[in-house]
PDB file of N, CA and C in Angstrom:
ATOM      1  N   UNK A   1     -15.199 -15.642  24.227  1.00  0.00           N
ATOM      2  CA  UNK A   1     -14.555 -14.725  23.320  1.00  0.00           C
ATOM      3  C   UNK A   1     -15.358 -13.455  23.143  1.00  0.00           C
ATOM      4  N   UNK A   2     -15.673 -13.291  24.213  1.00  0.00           N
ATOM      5  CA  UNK A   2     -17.205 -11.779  23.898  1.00  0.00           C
ATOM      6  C   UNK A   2     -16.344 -10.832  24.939  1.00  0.00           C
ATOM      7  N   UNK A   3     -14.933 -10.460  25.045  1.00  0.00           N
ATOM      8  CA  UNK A   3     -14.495  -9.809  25.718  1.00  0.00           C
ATOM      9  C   UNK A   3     -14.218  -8.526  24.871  1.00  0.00           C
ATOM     10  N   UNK A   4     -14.386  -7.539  25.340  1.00  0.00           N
ATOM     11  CA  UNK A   4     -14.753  -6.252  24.974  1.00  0.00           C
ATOM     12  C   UNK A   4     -13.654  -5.154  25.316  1.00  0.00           C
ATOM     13  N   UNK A   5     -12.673  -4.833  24.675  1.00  0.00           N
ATOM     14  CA  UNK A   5     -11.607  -3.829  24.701  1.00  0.00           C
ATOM     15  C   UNK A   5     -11.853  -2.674  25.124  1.00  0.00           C
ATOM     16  N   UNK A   6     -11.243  -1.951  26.120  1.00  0.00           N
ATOM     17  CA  UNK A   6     -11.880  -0.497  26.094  1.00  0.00           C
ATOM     18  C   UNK A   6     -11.206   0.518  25.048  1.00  0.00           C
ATOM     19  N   UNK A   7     -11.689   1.199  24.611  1.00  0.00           N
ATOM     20  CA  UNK A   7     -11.100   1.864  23.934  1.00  0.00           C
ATOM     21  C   UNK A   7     -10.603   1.630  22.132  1.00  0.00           C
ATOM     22  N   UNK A   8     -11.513   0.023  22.226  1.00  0.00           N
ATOM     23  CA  UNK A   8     -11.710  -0.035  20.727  1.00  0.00           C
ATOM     24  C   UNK A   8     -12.904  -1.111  20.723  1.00  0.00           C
ATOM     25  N   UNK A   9     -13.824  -0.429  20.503  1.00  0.00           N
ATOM     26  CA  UNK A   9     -15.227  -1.305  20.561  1.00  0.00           C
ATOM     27  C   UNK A   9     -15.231  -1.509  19.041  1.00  0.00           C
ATOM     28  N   UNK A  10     -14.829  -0.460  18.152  1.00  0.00           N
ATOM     29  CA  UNK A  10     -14.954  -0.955  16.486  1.00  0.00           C
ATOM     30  C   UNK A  10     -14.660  -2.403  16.291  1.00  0.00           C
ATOM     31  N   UNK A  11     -13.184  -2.607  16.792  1.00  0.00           N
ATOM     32  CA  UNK A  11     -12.558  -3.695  16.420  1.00  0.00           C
ATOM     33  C   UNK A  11     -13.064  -5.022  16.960  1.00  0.00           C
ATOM     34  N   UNK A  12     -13.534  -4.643  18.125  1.00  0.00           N
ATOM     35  CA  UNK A  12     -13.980  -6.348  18.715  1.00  0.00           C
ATOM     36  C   UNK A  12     -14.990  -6.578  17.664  1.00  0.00           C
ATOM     37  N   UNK A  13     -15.932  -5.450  17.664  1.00  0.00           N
ATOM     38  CA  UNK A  13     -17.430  -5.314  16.823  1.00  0.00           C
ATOM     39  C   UNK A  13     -17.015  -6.775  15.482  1.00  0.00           C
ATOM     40  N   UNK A  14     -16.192  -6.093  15.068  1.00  0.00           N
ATOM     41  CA  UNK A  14     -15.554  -6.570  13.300  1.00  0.00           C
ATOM     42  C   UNK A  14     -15.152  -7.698  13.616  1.00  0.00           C
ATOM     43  N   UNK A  15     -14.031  -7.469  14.659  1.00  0.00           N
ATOM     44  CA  UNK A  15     -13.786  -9.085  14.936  1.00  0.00           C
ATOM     45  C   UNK A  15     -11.862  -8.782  14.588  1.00  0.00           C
ATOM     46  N   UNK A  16     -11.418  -7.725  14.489  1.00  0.00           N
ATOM     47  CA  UNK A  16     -10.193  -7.341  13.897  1.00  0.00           C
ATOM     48  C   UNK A  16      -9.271  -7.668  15.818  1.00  0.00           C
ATOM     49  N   UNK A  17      -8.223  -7.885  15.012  1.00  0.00           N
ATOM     50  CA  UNK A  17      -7.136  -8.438  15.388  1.00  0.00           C
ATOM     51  C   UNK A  17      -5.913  -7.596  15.402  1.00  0.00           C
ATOM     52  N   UNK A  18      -5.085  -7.397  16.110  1.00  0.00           N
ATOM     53  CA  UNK A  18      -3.718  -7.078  15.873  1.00  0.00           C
ATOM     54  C   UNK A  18      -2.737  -7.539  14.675  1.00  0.00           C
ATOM     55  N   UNK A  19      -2.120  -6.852  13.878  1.00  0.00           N
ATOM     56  CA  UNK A  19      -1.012  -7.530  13.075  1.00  0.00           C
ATOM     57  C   UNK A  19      -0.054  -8.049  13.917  1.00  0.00           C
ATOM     58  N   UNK A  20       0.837  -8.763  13.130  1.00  0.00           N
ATOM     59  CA  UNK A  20       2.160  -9.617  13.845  1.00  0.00           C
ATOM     60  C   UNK A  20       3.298  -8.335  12.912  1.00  0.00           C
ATOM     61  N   UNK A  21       4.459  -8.716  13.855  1.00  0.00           N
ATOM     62  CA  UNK A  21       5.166  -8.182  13.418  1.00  0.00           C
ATOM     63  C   UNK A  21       5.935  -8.572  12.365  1.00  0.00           C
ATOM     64  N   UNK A  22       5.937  -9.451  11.563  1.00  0.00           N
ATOM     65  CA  UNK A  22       6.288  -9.993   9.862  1.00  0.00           C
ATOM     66  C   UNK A  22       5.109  -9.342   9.241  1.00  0.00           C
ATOM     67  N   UNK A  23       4.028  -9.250   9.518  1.00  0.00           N
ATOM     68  CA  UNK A  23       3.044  -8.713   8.585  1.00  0.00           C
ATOM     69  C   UNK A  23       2.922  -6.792   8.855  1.00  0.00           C
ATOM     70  N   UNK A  24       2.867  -6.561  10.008  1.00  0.00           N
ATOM     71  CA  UNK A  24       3.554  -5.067   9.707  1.00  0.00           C
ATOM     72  C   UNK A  24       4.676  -4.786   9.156  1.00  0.00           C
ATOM     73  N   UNK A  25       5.908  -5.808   9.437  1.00  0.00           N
ATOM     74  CA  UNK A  25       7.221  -5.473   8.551  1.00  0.00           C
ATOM     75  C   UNK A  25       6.965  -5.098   6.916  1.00  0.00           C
ATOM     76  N   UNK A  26       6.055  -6.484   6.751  1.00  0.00           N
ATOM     77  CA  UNK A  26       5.736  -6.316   4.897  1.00  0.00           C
ATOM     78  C   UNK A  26       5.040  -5.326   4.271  1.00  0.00           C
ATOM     79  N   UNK A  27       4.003  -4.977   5.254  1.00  0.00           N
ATOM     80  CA  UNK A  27       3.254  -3.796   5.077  1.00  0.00           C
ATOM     81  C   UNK A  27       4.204  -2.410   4.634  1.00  0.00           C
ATOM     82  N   UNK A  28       4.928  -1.757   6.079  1.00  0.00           N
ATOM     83  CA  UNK A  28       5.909  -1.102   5.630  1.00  0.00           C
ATOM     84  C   UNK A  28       6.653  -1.072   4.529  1.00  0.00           C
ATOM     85  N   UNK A  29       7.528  -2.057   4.386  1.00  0.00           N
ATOM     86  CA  UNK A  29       8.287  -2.714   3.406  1.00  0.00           C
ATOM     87  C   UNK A  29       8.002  -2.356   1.749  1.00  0.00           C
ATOM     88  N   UNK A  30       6.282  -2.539   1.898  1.00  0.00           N
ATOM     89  CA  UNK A  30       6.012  -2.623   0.418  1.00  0.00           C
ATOM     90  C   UNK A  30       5.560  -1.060   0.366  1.00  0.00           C
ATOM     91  N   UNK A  31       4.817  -0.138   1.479  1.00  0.00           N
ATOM     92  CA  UNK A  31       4.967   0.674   1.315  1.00  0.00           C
ATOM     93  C   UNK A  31       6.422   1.731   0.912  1.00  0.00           C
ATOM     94  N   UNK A  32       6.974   1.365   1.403  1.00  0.00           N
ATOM     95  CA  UNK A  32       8.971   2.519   1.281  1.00  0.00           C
ATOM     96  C   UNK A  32       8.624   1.665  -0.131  1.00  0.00           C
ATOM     97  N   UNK A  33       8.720   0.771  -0.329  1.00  0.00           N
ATOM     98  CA  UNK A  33       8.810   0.701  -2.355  1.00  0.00           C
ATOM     99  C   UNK A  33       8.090   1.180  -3.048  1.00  0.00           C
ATOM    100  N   UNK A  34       6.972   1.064  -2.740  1.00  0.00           N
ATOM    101  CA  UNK A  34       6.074   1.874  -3.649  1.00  0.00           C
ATOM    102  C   UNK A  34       6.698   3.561  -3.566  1.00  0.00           C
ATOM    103  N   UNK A  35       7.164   4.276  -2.688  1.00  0.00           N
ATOM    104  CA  UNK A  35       7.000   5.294  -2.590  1.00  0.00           C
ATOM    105  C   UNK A  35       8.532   5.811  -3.226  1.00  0.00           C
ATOM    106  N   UNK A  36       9.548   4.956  -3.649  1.00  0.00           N
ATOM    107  CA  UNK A  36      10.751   5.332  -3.986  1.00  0.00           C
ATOM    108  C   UNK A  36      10.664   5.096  -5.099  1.00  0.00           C
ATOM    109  N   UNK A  37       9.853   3.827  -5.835  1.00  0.00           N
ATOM    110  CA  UNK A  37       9.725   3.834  -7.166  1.00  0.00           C
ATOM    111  C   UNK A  37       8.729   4.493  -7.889  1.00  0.00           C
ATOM    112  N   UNK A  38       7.835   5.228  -7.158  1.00  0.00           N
ATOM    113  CA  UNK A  38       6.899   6.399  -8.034  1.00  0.00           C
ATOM    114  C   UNK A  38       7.581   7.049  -7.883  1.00  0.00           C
ATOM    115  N   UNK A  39       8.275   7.940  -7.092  1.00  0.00           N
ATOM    116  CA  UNK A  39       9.567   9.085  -7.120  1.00  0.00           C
ATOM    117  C   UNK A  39      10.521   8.757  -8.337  1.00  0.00           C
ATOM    118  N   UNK A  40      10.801   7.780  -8.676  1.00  0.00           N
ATOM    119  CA  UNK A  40      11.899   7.419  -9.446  1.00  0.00           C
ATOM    120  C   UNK A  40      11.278   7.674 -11.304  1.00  0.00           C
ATOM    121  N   UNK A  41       9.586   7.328 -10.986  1.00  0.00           N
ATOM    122  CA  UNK A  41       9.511   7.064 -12.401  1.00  0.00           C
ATOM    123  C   UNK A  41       8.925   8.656 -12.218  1.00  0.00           C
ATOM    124  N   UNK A  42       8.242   9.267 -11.536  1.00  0.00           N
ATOM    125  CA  UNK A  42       8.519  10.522 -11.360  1.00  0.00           C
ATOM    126  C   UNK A  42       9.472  11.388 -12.158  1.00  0.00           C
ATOM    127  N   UNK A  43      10.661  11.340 -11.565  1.00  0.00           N
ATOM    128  CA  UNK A  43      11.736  11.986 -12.230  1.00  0.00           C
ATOM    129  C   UNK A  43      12.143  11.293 -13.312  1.00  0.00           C
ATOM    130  N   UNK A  44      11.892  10.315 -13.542  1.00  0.00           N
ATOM    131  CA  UNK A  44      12.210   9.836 -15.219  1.00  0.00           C
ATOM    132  C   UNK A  44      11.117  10.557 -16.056  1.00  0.00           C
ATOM    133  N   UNK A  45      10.114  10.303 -15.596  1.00  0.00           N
ATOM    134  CA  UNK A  45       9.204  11.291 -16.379  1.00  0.00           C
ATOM    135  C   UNK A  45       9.099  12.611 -16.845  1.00  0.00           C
ATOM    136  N   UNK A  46       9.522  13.025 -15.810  1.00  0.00           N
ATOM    137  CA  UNK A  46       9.820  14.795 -16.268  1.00  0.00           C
ATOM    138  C   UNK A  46      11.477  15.436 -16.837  1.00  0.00           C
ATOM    139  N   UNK A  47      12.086  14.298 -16.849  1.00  0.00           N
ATOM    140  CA  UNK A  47      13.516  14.414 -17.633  1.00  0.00           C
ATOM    141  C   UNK A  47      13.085  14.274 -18.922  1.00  0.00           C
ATOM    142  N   UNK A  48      12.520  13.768 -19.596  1.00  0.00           N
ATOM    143  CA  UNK A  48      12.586  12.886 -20.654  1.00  0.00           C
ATOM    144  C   UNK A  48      11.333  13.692 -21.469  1.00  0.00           C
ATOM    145  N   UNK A  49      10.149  14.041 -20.749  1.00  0.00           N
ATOM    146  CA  UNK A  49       8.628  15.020 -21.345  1.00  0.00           C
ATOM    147  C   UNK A  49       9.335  16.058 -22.289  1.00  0.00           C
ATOM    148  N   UNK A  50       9.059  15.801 -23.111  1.00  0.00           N
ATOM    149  CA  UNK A  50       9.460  16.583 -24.307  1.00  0.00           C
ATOM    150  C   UNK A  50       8.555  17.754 -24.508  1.00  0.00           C
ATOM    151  N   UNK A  51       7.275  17.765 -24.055  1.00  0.00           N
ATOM    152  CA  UNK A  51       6.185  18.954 -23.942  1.00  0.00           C
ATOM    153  C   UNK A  51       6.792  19.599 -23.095  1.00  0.00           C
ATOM    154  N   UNK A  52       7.415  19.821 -21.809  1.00  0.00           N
ATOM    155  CA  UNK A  52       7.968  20.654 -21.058  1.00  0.00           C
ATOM    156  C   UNK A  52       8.920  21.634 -21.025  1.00  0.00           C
ATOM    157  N   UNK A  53       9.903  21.159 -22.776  1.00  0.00           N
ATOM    158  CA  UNK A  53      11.027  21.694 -23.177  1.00  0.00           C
ATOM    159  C   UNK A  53      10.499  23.136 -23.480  1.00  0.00           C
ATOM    160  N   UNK A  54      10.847  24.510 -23.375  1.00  0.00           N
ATOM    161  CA  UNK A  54      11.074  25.598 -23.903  1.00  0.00           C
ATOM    162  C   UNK A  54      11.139  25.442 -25.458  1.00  0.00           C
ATOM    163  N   UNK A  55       9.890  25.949 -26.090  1.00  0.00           N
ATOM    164  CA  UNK A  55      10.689  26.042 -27.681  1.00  0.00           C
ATOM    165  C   UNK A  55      11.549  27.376 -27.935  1.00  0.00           C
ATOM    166  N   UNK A  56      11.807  27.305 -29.230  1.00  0.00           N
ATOM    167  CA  UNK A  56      12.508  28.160 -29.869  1.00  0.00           C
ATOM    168  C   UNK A  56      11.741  29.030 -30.478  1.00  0.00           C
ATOM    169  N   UNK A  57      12.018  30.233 -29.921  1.00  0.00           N
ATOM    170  CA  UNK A  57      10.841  31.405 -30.805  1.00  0.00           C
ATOM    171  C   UNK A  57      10.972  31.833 -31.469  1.00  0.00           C
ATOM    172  N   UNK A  58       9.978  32.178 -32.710  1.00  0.00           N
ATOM    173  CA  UNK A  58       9.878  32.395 -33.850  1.00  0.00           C
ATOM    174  C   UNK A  58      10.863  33.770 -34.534  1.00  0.00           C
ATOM    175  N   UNK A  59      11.281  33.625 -35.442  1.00  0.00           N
ATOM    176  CA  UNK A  59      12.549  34.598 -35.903  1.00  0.00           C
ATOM    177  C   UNK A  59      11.256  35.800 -36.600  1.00  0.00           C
ATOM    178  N   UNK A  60      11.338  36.690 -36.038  1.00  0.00           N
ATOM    179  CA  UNK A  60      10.939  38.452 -36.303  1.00  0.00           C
ATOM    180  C   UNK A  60      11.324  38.130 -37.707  1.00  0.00           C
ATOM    181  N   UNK A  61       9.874  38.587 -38.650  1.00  0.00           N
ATOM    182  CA  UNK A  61      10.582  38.985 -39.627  1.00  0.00           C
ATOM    183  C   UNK A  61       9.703  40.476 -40.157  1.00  0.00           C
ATOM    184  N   UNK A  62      10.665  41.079 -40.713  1.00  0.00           N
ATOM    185  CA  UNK A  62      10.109  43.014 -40.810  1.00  0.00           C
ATOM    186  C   UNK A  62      10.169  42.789 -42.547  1.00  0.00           C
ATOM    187  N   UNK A  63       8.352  43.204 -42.615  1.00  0.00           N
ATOM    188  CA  UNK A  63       7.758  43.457 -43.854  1.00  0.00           C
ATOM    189  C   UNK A  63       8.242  44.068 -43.968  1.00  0.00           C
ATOM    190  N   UNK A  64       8.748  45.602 -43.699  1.00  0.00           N
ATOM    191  CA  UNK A  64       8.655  47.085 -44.064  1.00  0.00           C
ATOM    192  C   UNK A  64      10.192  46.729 -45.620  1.00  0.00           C
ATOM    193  N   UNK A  65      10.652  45.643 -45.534  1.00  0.00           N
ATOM    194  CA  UNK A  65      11.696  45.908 -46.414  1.00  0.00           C
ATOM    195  C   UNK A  65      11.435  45.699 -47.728  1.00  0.00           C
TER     196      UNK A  65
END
């Protein structure tokens, strides 16, 4: 088992292996979720931030009267 890849000496080094393809599927998989449900709470977040709203500006009022 001391056979030596060309072109990836890291991996023999470590001892790393190829994924299977159920375990890259899941990989993917859980990545696209993660990335649709931070988008999601994303935009829930900035609908809803009440610090972001525009206030209402203050009504002028003239001493001179």
């Amino acid at each position: 088992m001391t056979e030596r890849r060309e072109g990836r000496p890291w991996s023999t080094f470590f001892g790393f292996v190829p994924m299977s393809a159920s375990v890259l599927g899941v990989v993917a998989t859980l990545t696209l979720a993660y990335l649709v449900v931070t988008e999601l709470a994303k935009r829930l977040f900035y609908r809803f931030d009440l610090s972001r709203r525009p206030r209402a500006e203050p009504a002028l009022v003239d001493s001179a009267v």
